[in-house]
Each structure stands twice: as structure tokens, then as C-alpha cells.
PDB file of N, CA and C in Angstrom:
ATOM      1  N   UNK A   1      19.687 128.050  68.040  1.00  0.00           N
ATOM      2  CA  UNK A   1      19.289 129.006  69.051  1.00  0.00           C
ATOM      3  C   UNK A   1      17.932 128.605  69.618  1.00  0.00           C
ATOM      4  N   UNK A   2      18.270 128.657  70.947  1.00  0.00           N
ATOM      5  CA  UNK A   2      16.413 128.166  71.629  1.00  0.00           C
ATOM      6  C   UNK A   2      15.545 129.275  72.013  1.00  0.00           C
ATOM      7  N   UNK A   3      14.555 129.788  71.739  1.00  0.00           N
ATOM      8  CA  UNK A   3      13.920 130.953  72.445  1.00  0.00           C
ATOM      9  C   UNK A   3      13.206 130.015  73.271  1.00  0.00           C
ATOM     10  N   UNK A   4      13.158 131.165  74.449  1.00  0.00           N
ATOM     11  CA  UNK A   4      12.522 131.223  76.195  1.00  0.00           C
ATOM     12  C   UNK A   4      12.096 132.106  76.145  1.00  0.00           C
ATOM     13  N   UNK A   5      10.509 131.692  77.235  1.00  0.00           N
ATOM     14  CA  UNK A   5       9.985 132.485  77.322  1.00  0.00           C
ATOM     15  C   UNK A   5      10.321 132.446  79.098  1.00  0.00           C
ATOM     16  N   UNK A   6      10.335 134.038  79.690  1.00  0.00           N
ATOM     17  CA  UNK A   6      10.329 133.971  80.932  1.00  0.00           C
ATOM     18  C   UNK A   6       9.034 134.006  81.951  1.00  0.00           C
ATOM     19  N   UNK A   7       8.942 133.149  82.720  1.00  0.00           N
ATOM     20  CA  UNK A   7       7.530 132.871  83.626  1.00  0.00           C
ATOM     21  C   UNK A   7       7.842 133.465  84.846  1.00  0.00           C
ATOM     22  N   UNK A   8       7.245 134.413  85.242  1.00  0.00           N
ATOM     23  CA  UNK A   8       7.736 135.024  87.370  1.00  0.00           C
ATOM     24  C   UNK A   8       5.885 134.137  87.851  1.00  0.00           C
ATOM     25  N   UNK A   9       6.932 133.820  89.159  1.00  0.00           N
ATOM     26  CA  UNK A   9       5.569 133.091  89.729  1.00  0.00           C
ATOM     27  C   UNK A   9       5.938 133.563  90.546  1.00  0.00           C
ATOM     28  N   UNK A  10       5.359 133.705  92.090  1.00  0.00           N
ATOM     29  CA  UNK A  10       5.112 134.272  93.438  1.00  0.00           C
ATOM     30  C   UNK A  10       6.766 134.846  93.650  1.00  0.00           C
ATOM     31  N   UNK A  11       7.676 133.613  93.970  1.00  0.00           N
ATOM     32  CA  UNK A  11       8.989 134.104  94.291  1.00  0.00           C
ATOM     33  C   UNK A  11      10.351 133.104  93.441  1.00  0.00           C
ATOM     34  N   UNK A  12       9.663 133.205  92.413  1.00  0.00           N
ATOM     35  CA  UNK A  12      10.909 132.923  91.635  1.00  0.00           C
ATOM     36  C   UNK A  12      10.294 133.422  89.757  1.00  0.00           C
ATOM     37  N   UNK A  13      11.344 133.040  89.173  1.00  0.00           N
ATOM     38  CA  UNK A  13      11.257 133.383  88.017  1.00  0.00           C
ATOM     39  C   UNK A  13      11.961 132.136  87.313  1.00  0.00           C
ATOM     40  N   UNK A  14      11.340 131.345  86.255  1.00  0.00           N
ATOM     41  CA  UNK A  14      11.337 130.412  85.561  1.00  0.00           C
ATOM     42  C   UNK A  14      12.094 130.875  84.270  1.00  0.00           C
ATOM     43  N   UNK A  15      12.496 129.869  83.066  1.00  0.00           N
ATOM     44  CA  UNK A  15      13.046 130.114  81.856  1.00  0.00           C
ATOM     45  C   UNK A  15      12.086 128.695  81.171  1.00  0.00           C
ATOM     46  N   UNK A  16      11.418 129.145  80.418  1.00  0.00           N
ATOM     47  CA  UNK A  16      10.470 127.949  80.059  1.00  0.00           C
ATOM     48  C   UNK A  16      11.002 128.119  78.335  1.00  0.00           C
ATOM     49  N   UNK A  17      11.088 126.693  77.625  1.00  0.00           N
ATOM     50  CA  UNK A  17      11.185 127.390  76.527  1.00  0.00           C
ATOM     51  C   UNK A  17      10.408 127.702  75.587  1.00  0.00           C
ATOM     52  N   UNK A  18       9.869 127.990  74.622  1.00  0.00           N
ATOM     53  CA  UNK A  18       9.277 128.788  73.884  1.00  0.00           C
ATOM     54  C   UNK A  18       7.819 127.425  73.535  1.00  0.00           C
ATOM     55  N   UNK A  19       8.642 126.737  72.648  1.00  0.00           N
ATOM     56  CA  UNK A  19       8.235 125.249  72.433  1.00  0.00           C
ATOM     57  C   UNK A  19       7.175 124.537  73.462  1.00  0.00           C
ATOM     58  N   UNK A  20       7.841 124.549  74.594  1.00  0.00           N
ATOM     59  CA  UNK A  20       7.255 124.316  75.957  1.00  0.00           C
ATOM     60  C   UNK A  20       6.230 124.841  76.241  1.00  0.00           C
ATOM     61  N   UNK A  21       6.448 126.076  76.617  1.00  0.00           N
ATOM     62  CA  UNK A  21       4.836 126.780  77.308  1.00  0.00           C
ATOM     63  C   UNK A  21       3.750 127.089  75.973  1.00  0.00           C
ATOM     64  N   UNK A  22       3.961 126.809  74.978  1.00  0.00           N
ATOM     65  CA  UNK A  22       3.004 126.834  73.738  1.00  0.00           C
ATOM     66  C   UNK A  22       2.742 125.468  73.611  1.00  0.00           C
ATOM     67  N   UNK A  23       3.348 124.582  74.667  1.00  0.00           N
ATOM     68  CA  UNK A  23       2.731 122.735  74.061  1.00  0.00           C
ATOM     69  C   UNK A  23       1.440 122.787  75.264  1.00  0.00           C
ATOM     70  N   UNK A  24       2.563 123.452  76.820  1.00  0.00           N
ATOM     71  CA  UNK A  24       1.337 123.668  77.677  1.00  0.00           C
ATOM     72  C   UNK A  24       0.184 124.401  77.336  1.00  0.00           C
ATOM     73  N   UNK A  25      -0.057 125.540  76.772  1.00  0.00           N
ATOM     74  CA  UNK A  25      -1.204 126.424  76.214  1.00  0.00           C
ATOM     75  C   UNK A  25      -2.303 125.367  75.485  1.00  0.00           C
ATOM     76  N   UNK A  26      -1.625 124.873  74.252  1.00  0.00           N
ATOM     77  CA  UNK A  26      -2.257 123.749  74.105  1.00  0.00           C
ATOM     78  C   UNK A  26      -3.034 123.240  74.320  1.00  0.00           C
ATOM     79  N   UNK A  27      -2.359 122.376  74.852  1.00  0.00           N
ATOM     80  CA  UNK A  27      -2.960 120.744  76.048  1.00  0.00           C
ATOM     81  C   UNK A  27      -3.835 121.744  76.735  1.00  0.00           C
ATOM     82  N   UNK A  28      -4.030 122.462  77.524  1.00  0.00           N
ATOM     83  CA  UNK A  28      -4.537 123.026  78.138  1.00  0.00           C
ATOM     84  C   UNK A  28      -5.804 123.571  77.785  1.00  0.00           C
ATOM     85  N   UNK A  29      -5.623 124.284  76.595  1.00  0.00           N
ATOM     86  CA  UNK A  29      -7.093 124.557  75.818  1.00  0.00           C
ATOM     87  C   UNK A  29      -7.719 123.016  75.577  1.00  0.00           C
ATOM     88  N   UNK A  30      -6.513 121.759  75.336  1.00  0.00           N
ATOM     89  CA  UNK A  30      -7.490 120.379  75.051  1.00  0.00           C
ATOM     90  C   UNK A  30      -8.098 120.142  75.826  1.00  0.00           C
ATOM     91  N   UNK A  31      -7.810 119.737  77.047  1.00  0.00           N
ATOM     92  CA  UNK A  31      -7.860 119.511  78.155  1.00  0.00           C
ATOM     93  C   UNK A  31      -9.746 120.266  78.422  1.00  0.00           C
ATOM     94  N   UNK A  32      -9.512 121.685  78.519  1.00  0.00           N
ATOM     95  CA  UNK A  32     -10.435 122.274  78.493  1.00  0.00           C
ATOM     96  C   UNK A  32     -11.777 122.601  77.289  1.00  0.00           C
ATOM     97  N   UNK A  33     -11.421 121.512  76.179  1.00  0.00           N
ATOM     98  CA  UNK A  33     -12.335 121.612  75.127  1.00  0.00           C
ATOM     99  C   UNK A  33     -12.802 120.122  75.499  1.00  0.00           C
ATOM    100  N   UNK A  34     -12.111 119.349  76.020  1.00  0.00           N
ATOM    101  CA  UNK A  34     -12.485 117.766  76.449  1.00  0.00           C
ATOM    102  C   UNK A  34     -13.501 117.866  77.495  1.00  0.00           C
ATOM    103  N   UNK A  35     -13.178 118.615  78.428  1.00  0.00           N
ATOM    104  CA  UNK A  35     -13.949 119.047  79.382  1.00  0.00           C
ATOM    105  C   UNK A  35     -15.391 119.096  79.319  1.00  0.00           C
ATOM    106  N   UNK A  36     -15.449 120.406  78.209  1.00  0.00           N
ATOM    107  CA  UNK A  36     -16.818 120.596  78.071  1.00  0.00           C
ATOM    108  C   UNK A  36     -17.667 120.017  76.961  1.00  0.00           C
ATOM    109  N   UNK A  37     -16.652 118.788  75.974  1.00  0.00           N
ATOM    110  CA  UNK A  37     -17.476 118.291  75.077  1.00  0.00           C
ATOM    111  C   UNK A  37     -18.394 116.742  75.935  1.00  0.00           C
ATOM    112  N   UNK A  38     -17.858 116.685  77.347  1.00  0.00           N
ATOM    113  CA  UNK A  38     -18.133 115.651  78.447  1.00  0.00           C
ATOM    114  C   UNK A  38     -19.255 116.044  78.618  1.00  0.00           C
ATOM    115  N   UNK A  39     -19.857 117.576  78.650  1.00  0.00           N
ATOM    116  CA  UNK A  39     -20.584 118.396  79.181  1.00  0.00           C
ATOM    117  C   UNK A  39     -20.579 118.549  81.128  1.00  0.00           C
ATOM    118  N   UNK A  40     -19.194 118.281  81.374  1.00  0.00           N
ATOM    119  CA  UNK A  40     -18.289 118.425  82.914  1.00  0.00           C
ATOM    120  C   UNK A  40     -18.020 120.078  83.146  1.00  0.00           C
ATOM    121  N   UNK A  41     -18.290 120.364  84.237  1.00  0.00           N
ATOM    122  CA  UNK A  41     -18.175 121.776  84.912  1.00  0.00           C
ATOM    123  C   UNK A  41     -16.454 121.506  85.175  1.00  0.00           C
ATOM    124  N   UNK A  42     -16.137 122.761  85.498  1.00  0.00           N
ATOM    125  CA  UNK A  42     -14.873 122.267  86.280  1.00  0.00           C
ATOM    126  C   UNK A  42     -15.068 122.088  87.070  1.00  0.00           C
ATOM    127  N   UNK A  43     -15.821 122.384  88.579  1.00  0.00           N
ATOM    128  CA  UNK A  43     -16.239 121.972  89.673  1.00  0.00           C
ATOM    129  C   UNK A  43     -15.802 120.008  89.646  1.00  0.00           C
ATOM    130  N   UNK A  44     -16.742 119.568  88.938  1.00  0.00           N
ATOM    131  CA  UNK A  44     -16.946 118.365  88.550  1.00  0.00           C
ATOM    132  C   UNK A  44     -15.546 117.636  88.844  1.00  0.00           C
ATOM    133  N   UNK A  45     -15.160 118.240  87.579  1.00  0.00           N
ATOM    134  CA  UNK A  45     -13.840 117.477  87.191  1.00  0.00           C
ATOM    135  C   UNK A  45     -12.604 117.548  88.346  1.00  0.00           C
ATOM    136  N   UNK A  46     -12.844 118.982  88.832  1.00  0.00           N
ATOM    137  CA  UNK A  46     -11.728 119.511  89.982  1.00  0.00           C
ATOM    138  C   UNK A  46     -12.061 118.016  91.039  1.00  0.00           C
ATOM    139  N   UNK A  47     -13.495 117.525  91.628  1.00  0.00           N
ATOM    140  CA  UNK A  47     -13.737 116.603  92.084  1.00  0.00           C
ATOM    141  C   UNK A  47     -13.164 115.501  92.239  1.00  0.00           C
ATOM    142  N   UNK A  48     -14.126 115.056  91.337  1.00  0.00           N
ATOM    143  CA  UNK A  48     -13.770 113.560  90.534  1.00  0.00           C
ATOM    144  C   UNK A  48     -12.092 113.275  90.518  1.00  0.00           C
ATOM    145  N   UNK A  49     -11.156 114.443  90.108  1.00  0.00           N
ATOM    146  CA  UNK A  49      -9.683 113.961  89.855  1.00  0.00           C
ATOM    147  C   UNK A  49      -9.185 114.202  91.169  1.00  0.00           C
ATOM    148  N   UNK A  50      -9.502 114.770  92.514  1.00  0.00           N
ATOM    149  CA  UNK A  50      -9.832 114.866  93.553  1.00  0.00           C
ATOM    150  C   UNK A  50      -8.419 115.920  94.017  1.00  0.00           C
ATOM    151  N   UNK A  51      -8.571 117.043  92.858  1.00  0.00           N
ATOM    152  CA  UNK A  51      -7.453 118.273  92.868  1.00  0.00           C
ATOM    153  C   UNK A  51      -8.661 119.829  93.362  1.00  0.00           C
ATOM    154  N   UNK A  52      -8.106 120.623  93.511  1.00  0.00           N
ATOM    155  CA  UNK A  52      -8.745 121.670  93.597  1.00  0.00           C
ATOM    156  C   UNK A  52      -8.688 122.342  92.302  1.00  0.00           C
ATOM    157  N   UNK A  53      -9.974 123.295  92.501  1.00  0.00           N
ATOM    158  CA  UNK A  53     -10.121 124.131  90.675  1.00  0.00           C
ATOM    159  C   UNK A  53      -9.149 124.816  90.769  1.00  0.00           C
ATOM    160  N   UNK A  54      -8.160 125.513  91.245  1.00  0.00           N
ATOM    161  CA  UNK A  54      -7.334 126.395  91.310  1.00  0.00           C
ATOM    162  C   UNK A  54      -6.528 125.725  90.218  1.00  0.00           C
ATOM    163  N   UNK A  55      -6.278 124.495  90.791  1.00  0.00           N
ATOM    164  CA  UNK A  55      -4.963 123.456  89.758  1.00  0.00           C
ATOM    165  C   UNK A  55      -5.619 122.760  88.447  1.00  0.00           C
ATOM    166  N   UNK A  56      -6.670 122.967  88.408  1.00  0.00           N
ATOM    167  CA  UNK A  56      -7.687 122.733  87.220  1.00  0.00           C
ATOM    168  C   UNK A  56      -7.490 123.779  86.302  1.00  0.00           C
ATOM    169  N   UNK A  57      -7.675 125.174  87.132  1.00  0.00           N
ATOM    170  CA  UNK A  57      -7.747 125.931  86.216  1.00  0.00           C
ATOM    171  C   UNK A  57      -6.284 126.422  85.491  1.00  0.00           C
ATOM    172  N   UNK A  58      -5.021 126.049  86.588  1.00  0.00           N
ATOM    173  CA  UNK A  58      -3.724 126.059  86.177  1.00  0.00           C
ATOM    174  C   UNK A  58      -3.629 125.506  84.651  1.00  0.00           C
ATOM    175  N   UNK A  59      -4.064 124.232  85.031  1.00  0.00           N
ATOM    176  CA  UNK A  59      -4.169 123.204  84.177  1.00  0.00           C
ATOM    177  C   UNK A  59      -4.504 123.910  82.126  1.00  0.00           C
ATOM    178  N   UNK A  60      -5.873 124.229  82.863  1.00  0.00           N
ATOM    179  CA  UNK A  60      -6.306 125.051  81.582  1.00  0.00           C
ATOM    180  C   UNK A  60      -6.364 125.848  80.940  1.00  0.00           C
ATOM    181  N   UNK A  61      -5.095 126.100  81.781  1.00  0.00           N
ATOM    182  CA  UNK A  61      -4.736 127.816  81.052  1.00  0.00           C
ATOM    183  C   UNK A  61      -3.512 127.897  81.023  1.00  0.00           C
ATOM    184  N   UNK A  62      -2.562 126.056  81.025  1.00  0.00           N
ATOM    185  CA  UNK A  62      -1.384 126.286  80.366  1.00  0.00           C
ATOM    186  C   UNK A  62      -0.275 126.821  81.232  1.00  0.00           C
ATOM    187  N   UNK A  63      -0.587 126.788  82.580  1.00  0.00           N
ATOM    188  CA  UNK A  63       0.636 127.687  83.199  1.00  0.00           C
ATOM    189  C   UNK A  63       1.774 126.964  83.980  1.00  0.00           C
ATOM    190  N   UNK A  64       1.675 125.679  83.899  1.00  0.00           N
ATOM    191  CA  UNK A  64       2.577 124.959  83.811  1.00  0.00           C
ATOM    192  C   UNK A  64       2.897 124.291  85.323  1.00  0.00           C
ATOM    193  N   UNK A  65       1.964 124.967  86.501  1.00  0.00           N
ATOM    194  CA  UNK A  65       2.590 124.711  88.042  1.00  0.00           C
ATOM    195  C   UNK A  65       2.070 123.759  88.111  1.00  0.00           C
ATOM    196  N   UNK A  66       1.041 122.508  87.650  1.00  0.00           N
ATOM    197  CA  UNK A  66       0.608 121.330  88.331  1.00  0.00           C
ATOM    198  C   UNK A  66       1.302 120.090  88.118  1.00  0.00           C
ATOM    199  N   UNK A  67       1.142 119.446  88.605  1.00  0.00           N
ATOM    200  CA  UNK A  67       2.318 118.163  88.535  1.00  0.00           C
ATOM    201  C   UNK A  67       1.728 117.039  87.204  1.00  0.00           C
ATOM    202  N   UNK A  68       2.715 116.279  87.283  1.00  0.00           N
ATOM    203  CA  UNK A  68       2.754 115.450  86.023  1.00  0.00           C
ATOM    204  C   UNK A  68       1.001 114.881  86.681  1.00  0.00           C
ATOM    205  N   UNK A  69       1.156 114.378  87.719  1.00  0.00           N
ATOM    206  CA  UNK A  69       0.224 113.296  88.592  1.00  0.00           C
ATOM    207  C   UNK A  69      -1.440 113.938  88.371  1.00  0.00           C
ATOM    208  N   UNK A  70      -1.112 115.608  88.276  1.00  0.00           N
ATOM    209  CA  UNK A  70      -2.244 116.072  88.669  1.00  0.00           C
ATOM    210  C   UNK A  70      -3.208 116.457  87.244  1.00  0.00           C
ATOM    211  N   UNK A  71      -2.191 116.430  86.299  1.00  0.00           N
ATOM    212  CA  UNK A  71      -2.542 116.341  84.631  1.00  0.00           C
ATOM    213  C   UNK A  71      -3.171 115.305  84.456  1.00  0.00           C
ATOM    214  N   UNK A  72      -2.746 114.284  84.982  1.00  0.00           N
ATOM    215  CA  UNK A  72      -2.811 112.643  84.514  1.00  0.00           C
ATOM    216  C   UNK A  72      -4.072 112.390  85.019  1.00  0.00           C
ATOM    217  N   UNK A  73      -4.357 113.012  86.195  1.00  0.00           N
ATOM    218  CA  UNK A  73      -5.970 112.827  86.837  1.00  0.00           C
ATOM    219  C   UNK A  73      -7.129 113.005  86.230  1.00  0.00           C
ATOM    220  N   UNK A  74      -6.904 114.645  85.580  1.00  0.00           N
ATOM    221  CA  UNK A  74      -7.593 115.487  84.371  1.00  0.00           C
ATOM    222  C   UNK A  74      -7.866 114.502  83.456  1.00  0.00           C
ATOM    223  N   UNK A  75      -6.943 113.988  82.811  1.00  0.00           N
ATOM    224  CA  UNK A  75      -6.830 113.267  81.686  1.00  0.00           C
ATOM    225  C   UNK A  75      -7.454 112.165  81.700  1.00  0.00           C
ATOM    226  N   UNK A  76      -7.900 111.522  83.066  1.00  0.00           N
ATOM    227  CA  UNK A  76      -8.256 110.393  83.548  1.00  0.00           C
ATOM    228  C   UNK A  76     -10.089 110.540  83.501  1.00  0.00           C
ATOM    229  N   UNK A  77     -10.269 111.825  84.180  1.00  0.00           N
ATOM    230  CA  UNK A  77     -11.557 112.123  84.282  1.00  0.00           C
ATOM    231  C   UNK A  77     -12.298 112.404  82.787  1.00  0.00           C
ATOM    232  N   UNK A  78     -11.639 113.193  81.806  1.00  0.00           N
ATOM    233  CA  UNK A  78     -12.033 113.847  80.789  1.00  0.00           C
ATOM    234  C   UNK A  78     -11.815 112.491  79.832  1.00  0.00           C
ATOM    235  N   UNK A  79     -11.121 110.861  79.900  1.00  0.00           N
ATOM    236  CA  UNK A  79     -11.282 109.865  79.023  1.00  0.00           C
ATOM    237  C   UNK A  79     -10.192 110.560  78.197  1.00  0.00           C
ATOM    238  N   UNK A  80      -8.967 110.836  78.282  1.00  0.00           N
ATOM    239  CA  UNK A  80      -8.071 110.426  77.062  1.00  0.00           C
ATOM    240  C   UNK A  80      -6.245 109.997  77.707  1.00  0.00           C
ATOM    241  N   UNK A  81      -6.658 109.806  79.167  1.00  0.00           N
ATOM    242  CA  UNK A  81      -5.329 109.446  79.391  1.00  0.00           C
ATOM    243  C   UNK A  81      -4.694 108.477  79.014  1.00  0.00           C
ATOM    244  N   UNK A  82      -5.495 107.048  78.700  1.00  0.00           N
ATOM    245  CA  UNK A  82      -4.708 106.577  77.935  1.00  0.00           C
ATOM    246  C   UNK A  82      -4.237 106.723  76.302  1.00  0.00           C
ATOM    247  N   UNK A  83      -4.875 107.372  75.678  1.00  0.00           N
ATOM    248  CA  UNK A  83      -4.531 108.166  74.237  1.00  0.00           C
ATOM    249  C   UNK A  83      -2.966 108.728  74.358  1.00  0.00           C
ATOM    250  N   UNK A  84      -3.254 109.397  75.541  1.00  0.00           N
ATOM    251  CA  UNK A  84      -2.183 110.431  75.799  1.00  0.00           C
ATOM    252  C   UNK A  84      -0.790 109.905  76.380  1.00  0.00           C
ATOM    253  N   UNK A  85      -0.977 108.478  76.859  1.00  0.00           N
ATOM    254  CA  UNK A  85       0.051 107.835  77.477  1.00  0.00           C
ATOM    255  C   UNK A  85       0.783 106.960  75.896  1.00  0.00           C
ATOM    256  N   UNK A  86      -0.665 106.706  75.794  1.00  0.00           N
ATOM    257  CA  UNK A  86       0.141 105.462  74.290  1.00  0.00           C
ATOM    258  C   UNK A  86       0.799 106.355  73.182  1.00  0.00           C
ATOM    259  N   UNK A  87       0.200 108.041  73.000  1.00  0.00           N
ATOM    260  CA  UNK A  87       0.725 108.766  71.642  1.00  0.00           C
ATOM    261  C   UNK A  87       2.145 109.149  72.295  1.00  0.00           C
ATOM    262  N   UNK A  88       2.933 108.286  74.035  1.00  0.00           N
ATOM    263  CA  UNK A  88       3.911 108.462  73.957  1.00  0.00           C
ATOM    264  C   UNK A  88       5.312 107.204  73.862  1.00  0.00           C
ATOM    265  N   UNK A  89       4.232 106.066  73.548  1.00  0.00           N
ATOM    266  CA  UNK A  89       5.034 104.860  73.642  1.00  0.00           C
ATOM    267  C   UNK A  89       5.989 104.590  72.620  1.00  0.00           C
ATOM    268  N   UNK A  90       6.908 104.661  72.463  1.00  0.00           N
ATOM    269  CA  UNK A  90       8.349 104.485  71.261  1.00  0.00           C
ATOM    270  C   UNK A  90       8.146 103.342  70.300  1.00  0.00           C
ATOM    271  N   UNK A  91       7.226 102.490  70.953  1.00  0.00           N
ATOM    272  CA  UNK A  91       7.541 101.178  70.024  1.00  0.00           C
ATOM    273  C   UNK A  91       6.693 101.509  69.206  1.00  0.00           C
ATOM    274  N   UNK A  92       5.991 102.232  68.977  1.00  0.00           N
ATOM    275  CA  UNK A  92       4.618 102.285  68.186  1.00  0.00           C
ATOM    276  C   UNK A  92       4.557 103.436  66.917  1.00  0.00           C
ATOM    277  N   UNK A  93       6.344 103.777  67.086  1.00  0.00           N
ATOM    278  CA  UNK A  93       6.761 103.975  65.639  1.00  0.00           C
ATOM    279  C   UNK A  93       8.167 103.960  64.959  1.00  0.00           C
ATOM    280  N   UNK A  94       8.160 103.779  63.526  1.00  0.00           N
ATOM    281  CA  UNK A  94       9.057 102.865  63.115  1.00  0.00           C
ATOM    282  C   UNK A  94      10.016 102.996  63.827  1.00  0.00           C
ATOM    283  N   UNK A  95      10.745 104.347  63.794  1.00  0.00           N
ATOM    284  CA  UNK A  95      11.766 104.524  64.425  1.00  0.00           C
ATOM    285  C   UNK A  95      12.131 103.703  65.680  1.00  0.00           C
ATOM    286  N   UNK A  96      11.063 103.904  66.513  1.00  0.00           N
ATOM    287  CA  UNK A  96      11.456 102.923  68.013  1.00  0.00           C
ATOM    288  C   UNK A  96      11.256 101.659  67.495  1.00  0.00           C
ATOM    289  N   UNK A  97      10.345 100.899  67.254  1.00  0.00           N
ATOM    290  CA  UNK A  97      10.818  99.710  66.777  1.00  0.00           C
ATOM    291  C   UNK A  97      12.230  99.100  66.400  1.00  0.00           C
ATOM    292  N   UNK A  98      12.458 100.135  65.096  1.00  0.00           N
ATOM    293  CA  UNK A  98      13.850  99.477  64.646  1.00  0.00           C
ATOM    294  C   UNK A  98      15.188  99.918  65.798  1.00  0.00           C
ATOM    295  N   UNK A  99      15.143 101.327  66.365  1.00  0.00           N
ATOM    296  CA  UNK A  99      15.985 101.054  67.181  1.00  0.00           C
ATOM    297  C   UNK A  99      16.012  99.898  68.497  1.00  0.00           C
ATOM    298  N   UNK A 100      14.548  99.892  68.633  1.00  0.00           N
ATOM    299  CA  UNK A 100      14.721  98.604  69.445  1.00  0.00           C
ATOM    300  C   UNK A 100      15.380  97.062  69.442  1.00  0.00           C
ATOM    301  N   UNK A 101      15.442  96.931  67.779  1.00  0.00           N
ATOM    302  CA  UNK A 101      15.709  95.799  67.520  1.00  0.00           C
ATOM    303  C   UNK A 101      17.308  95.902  67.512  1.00  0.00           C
ATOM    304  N   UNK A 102      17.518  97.073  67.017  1.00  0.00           N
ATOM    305  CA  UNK A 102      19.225  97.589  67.436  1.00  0.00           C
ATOM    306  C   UNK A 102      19.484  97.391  68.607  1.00  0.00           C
ATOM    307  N   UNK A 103      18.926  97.726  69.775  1.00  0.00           N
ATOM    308  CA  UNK A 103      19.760  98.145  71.043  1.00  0.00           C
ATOM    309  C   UNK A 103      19.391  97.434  72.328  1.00  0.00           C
ATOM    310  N   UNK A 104      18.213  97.321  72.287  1.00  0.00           N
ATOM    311  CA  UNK A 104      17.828  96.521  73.511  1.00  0.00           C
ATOM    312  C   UNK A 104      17.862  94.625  73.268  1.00  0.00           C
ATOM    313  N   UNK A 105      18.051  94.234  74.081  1.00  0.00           N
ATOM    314  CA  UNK A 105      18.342  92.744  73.939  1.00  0.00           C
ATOM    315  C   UNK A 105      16.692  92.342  74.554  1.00  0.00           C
ATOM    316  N   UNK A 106      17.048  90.696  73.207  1.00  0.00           N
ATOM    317  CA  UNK A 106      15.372  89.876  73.129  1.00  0.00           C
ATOM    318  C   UNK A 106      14.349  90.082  74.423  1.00  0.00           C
ATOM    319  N   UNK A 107      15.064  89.315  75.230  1.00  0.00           N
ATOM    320  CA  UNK A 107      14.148  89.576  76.806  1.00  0.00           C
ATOM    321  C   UNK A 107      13.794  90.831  77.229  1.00  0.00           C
ATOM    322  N   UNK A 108      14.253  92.201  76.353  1.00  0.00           N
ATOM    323  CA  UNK A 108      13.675  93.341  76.997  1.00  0.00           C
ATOM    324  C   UNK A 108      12.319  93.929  76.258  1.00  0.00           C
ATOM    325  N   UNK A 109      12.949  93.342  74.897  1.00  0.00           N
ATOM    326  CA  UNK A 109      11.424  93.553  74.108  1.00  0.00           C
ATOM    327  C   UNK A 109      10.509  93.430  74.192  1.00  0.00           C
ATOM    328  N   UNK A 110       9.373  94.786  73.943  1.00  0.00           N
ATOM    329  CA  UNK A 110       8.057  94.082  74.460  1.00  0.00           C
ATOM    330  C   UNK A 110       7.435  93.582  72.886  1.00  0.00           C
TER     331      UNK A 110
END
């Protein structure tokens, strides 16, 4: 059984699941503890990633409307996007490894 949580935004209503908008909450408090251990305003950061604070503050409070692109900016400014890209690369645990060696052929391997 999956619990959802339901999200209403302006003119629709979302089914997010439970899992989900508690990974966004999250990231979001990270995001926003990264922020200020930079000693970065949001002003700053809204800048620099060249988004508005509105989607900054989306951002940091977990609510899920900004785009993959516009996270990735955040992440860029605050120094952990690449952390955050590599803690998603497959080969870099056992599991992907060995299925790699199962399934993908030599020349695809990195």
C-alpha cells in the first residue's frame, strides 16, 4: 500500500506520495542549512543561480513546483551539486557494478 499525500496548488490538485514530499521537505531544509552555513542570503543565492526568491523559497520549503534545472542551480551555488549528482551514479555501488557486468556490454562500461 502507498500513502499520498494530496498537494492543491492554484488550479489543480496533485497526488504526491508520502515518501516523496518528505524527501522534498528534506532536501529543502538541506538546501537551506547549506545556504546559510555559506553565510549566503537568499537574495544572493536567488541571484547567483539566476532564479527568483519565490522559486528559492519553493525550493526551501519543499513544495515541490521548481524544476529539476532550477534545484540543480541551488545546488550549484550552495557547492554540493556534484555530491548530489555522484550520490546518484549506479556504478558506485555494488549492486550497479555487478549488474553492470551482467547486462550492459564491454564498450558501454564506464
Amino acid at each position: 500500500m502507498t500513502i499520498m499525500e494530496v498537494v492543491s496548488s492554484s488550479d489543480r490538485e496533485a497526488v504526491i506520495p508520502l515518501a516523496v514530499a518528505r524527501a522534498l521537505r528534506v532536501m529543502g531544509t538541506h538546501v537551506s542549512n547549506w545556504r546559510k552555513l555559506q553565510r549566503l542570503t537568499a537574495a544572493q543565492v536567488a541571484e547567483r543561480a539566476g532564479i527568483s526568491r519565490d522559486t528559492l523559497r519553493a525550493i526551501e520549503q519543499g513544495k515541490g513546483t521548481a524544476s529539476t534545472e532550477n534545484l540543480f542551480r541551488v545546488l550549484r551555488i550552495v557547492g554540493i551539486l556534484d555530491n548530489v549528482v555522484a550520490a546518484a551514479d549506479p556504478y558506485q555501488t555494488d549492486v550497479g557494478r555487478l549488474r553492470a557486468d551482467e547486462i550492459l556490454p564491454r564498450r558501454v562500461r564506464s
